[in-house]
Protein backbone atom coordinates (compact mmCIF):
# COMPACT_ATOMS: atom_id res chain seq x y z
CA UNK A 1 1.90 4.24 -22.36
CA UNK A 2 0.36 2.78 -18.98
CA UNK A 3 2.92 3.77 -17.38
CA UNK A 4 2.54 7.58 -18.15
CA UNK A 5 -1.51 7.51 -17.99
CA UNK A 6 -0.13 5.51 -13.92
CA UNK A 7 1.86 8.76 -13.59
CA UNK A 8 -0.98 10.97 -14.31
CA UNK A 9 -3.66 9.29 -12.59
CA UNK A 10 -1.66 9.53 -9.70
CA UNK A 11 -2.17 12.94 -9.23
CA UNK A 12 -6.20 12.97 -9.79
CA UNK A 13 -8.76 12.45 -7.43
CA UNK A 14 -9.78 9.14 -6.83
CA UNK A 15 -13.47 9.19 -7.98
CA UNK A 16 -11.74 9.61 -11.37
CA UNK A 17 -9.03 7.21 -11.17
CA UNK A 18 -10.28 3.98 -9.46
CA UNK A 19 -11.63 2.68 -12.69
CA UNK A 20 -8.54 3.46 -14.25
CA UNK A 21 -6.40 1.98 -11.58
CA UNK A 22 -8.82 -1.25 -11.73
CA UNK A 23 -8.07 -2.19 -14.74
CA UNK A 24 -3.86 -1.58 -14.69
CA UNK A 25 -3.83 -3.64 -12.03
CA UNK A 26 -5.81 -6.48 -14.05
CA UNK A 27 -3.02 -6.47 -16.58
CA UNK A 28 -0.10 -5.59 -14.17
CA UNK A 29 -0.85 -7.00 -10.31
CA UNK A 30 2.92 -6.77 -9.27
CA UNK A 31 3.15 -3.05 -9.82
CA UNK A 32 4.08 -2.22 -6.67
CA UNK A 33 4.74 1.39 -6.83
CA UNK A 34 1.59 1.83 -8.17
CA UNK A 35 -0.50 -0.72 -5.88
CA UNK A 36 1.48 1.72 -3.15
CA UNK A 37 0.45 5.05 -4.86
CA UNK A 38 -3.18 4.29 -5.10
CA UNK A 39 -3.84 2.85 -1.63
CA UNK A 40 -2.10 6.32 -0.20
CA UNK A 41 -4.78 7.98 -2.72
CA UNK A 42 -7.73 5.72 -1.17
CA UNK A 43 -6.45 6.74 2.28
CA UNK A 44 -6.39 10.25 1.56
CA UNK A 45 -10.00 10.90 0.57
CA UNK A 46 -11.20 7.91 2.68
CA UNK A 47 -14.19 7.46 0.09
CA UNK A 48 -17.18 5.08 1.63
CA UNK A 49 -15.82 1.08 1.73
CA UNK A 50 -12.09 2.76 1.50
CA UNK A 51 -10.69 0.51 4.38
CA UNK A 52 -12.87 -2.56 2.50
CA UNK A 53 -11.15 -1.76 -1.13
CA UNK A 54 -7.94 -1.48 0.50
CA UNK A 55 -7.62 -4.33 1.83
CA UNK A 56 -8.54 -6.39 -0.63
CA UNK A 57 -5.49 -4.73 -2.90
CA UNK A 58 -3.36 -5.63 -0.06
CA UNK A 59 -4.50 -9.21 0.06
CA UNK A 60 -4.39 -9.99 -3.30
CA UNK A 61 -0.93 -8.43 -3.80
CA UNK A 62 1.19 -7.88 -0.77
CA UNK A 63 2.80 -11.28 -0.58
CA UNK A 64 2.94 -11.83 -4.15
CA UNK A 65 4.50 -8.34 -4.70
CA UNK A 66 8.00 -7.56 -2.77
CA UNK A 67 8.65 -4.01 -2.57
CA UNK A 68 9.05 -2.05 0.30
CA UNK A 69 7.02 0.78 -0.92
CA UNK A 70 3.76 -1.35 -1.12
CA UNK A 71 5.10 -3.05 2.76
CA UNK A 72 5.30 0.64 4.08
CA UNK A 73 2.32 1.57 2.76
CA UNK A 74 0.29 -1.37 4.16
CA UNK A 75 1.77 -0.23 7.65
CA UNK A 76 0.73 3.56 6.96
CA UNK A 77 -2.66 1.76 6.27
CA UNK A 78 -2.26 -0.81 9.66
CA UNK A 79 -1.63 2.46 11.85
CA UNK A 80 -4.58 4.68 10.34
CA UNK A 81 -6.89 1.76 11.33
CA UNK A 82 -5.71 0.01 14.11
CA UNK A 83 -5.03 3.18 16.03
CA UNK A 84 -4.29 2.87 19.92
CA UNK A 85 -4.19 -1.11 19.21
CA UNK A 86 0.06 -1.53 19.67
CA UNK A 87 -0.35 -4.82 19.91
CA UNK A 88 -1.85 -5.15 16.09
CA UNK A 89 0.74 -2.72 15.64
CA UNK A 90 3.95 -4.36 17.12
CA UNK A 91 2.91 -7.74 15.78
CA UNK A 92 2.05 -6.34 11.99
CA UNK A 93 5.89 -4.65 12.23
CA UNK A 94 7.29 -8.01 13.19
CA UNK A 95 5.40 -9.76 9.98
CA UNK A 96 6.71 -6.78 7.59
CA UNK A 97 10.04 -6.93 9.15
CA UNK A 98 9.87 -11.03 8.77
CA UNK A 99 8.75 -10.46 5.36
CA UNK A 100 11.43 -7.34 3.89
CA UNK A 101 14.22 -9.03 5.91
CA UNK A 102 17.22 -6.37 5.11
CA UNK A 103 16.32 -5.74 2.11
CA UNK A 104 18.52 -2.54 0.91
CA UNK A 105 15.73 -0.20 0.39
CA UNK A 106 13.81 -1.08 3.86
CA UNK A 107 15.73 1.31 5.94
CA UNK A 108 12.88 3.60 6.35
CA UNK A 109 10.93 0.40 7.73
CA UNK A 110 13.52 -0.54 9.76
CA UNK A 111 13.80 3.01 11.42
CA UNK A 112 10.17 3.30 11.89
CA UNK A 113 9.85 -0.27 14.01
CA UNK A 114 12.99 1.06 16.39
CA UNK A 115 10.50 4.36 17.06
């Protein structure tokens, strides 16, 4: 049942869904896909303190959570705010890449540090 009220939340704004999405991540902090899902929706209506809350998800899940959906998200998220910086940039591709290693599903990853 989480998992469909995940599904639907998904696809509300996210004044009405951080609460939500606070407390499935309480009982489920390795839900990538979902970690991934709400971090595009923080992005998308950049909400005051977006970049803070964001980054605290990331910190408290990204290396305890490997899937390449939450590791391309956190570089959608490292090129919206370190724009112009390449060297951030480069160096946070390098960490990802480090991090993925060839994982079968990083492809998109892959192709996006060759561009």
């Amino acid at each position: 049942s989480w998992v469909i009220l995940a599904n639907i939340s998904c696809k509300s704004h996210i004044n009405d869904i951080s609460s939500f999405f606070d407390r499935f991540f309480q009982l489920f902090p390795l839900s990538g896909r979902y970690l991934s899902e709400y971090i595009k929706a923080e992005m998308n209506y950049k909400n005051t303190d977006w970049i803070v809350r964001i980054q605290n998800i990331l910190k408290s899940s990204l290396t305890n959570c490997l899937n390449v959906d939450l590791w391309y998200t956190y570089m959608d998220f490292i090129e919206i705010t370190q724009k112009g910086n390449i060297s951030v940039i480069e160096d946070c591709f390098e960490y990802v890449i480090k991090e993925i290693g060839f994982d079968v599903t990083s492809y998109p990853l892959w192709a996006k540090y060759i561009d």
